[in-house]
N, C-alpha and C. Protein backbone atom coordinates (compact mmCIF):
# COMPACT_ATOMS: atom_id res chain seq x y z
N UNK A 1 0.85 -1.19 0.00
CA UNK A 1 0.00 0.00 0.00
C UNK A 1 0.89 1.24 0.00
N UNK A 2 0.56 2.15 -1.07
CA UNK A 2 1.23 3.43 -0.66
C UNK A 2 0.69 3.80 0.61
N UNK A 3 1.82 5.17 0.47
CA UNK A 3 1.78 5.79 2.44
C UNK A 3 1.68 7.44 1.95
N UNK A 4 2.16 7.62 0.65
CA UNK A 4 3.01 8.79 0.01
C UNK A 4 2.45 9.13 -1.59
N UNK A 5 1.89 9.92 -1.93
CA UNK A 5 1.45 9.87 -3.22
C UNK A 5 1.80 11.57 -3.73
N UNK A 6 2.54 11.83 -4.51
CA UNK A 6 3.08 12.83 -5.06
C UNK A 6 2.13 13.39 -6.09
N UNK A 7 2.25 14.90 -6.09
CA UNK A 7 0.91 15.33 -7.50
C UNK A 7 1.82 16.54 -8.01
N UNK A 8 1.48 16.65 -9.22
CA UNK A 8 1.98 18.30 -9.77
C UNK A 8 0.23 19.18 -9.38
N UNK A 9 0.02 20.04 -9.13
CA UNK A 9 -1.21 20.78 -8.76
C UNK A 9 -1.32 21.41 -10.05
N UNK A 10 -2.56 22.08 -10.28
CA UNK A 10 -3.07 22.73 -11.81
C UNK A 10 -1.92 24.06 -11.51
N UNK A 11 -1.81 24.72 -10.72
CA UNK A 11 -0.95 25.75 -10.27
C UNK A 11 0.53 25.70 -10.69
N UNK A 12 1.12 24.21 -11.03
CA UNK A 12 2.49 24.32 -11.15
C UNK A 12 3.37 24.02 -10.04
N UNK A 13 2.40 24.03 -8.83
CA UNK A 13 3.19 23.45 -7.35
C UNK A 13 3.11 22.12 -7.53
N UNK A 14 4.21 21.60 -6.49
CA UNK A 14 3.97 20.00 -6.09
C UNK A 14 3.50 19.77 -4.65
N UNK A 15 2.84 19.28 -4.43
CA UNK A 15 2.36 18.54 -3.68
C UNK A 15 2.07 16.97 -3.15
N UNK A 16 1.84 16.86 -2.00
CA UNK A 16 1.79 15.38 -1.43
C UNK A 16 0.73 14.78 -0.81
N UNK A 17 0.22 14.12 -0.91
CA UNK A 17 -1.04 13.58 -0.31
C UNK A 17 -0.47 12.03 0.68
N UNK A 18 -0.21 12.20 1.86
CA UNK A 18 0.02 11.55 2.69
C UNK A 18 -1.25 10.65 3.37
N UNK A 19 -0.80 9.55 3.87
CA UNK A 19 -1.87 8.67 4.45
C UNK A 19 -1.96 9.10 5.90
N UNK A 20 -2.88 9.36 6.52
CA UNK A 20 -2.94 9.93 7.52
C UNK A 20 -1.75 9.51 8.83
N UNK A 21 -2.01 7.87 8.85
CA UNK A 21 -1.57 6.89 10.00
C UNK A 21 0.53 7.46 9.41
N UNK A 22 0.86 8.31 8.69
CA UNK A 22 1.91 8.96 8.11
C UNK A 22 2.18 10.16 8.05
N UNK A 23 1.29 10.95 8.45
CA UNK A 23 1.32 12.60 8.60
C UNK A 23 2.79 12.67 9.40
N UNK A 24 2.70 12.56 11.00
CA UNK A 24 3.79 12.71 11.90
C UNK A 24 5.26 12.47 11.45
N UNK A 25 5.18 11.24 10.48
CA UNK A 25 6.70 10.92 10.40
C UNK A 25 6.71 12.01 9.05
N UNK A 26 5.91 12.26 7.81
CA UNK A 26 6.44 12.96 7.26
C UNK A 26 6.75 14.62 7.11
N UNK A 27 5.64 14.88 8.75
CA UNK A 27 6.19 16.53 9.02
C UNK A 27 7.43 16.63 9.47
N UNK A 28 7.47 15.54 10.35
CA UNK A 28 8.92 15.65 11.06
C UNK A 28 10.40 15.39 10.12
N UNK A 29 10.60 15.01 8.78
CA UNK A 29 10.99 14.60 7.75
C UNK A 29 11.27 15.38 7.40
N UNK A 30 9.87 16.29 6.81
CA UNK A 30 10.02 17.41 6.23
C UNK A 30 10.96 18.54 6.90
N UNK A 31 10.26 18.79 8.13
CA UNK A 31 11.27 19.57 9.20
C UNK A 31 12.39 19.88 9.37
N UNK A 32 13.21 18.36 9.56
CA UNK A 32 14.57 17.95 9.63
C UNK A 32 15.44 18.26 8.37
N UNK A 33 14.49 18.49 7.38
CA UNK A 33 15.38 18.74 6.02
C UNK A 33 15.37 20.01 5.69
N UNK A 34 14.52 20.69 6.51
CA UNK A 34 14.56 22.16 6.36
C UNK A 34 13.48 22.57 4.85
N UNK A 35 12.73 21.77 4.68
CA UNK A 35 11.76 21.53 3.65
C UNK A 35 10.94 22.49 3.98
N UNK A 36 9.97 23.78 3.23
CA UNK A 36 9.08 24.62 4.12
C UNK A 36 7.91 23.80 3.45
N UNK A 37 6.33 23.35 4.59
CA UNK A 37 5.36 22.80 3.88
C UNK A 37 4.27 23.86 4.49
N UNK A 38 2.98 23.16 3.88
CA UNK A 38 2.04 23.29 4.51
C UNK A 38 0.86 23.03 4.21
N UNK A 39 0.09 22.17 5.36
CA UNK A 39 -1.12 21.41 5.81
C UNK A 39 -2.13 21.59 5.00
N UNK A 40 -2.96 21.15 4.21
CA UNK A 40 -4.11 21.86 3.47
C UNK A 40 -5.44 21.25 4.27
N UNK A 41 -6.75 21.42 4.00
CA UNK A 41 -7.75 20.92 4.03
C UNK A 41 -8.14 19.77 3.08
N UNK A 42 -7.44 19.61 1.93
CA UNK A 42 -7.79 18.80 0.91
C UNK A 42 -7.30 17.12 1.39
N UNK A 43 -8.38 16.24 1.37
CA UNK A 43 -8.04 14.82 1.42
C UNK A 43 -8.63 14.04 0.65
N UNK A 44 -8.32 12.60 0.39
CA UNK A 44 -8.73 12.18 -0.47
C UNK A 44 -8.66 10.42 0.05
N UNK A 45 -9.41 9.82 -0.13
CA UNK A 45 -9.67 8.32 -0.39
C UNK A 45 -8.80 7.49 -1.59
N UNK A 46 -8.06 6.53 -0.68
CA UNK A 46 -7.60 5.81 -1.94
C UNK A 46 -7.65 4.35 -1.66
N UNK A 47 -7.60 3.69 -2.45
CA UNK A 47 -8.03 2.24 -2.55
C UNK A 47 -6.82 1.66 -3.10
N UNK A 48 -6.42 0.39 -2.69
CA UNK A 48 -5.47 0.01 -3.60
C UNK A 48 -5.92 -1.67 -3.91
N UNK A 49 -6.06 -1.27 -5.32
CA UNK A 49 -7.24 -2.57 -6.28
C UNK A 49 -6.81 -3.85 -5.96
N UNK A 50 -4.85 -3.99 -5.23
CA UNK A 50 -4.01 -5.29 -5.63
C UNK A 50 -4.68 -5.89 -4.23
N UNK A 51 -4.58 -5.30 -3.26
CA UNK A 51 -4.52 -5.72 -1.79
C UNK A 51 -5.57 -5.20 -1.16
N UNK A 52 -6.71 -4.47 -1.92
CA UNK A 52 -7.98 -3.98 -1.20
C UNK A 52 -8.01 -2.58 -0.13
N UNK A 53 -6.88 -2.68 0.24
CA UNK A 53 -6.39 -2.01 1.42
C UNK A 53 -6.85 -0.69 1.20
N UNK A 54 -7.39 0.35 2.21
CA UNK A 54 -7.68 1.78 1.89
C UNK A 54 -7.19 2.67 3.23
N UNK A 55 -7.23 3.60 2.39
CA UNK A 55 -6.49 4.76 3.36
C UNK A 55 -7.30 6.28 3.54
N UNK A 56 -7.36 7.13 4.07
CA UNK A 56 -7.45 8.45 4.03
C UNK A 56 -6.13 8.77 4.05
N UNK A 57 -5.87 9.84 2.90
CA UNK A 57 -4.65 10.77 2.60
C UNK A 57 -4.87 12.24 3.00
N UNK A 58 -4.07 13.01 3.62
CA UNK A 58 -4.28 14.43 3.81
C UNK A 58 -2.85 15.45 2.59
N UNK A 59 -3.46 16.18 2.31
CA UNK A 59 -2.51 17.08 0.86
C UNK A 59 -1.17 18.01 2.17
N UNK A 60 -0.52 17.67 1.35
CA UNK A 60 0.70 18.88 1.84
C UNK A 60 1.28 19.70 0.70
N UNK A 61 1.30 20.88 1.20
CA UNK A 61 2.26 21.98 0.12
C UNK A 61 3.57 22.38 0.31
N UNK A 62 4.61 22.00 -0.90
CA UNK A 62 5.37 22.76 -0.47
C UNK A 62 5.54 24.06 -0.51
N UNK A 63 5.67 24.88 0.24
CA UNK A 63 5.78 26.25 -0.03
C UNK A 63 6.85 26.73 -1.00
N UNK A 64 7.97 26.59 -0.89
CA UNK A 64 8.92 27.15 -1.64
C UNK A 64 8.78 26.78 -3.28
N UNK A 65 9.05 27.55 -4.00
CA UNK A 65 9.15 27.01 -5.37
C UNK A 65 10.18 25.75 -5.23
N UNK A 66 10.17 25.00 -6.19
CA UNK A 66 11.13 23.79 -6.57
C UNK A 66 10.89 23.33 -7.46
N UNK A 67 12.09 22.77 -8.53
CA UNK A 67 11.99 22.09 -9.71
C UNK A 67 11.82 21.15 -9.44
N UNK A 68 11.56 20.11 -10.45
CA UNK A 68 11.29 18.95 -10.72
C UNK A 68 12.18 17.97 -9.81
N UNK A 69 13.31 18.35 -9.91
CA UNK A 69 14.53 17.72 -9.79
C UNK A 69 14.72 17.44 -7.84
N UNK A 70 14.47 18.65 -7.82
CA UNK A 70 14.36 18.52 -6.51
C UNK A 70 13.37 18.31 -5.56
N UNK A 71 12.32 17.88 -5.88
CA UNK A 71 10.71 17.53 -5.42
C UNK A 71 10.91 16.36 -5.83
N UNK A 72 11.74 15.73 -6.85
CA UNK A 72 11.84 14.08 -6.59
C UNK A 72 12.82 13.78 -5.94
N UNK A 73 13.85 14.71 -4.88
CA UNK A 73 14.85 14.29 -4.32
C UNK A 73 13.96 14.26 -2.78
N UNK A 74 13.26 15.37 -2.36
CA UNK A 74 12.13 15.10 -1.62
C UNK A 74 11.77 14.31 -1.09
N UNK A 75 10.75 13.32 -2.65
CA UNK A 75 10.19 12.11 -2.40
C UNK A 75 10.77 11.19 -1.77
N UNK A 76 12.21 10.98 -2.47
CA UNK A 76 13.52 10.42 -1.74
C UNK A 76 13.35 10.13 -0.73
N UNK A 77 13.72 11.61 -0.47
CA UNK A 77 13.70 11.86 1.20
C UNK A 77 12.91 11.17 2.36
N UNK A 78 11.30 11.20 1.63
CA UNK A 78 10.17 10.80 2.48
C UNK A 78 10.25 9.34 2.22
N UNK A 79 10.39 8.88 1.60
CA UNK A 79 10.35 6.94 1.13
C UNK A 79 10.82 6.50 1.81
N UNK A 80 12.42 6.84 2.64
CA UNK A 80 13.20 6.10 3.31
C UNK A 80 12.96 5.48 4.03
């Protein structure tokens, strides 16, 4: 089951939609890396078709601009 689901936003930002029971480890993640985020209202339901398994996800923003390049070093970051 994902934990971590990455989005480009219509805006051009990236964003993250985290599984809830995952919020804590990935603010604190974020934190430690000196990453600036922030919390949205937006969540979303996901299902995963292989293993049935479902989650509630909550959206995170990053604040700072960032390329591509480095919003998948990010992800990196958070996977570990």
């Amino acid at each position: 089951m994902q934990n971590i689901i990455s989005t480009i936003n219509d805006d051009g930002t990236y964003g993250l939609y985290v599984a809830e029971d995952f919020v804590k480890l990935v603010q604190d993640r974020l934190d430690q890396n000196g990453i600036e985020w922030r919390r949205t209202d937006v969540r979303m339901g996901y299902t995963d078709y292989n293993s049935g398994q479902s989650a509630d996800f909550g959206q995170f923003q990053l604040v700072s601009e960032v390329g591509a390049d480095r919003f998948l070093e990010i992800v990196r970051i958070l996977r570990k």
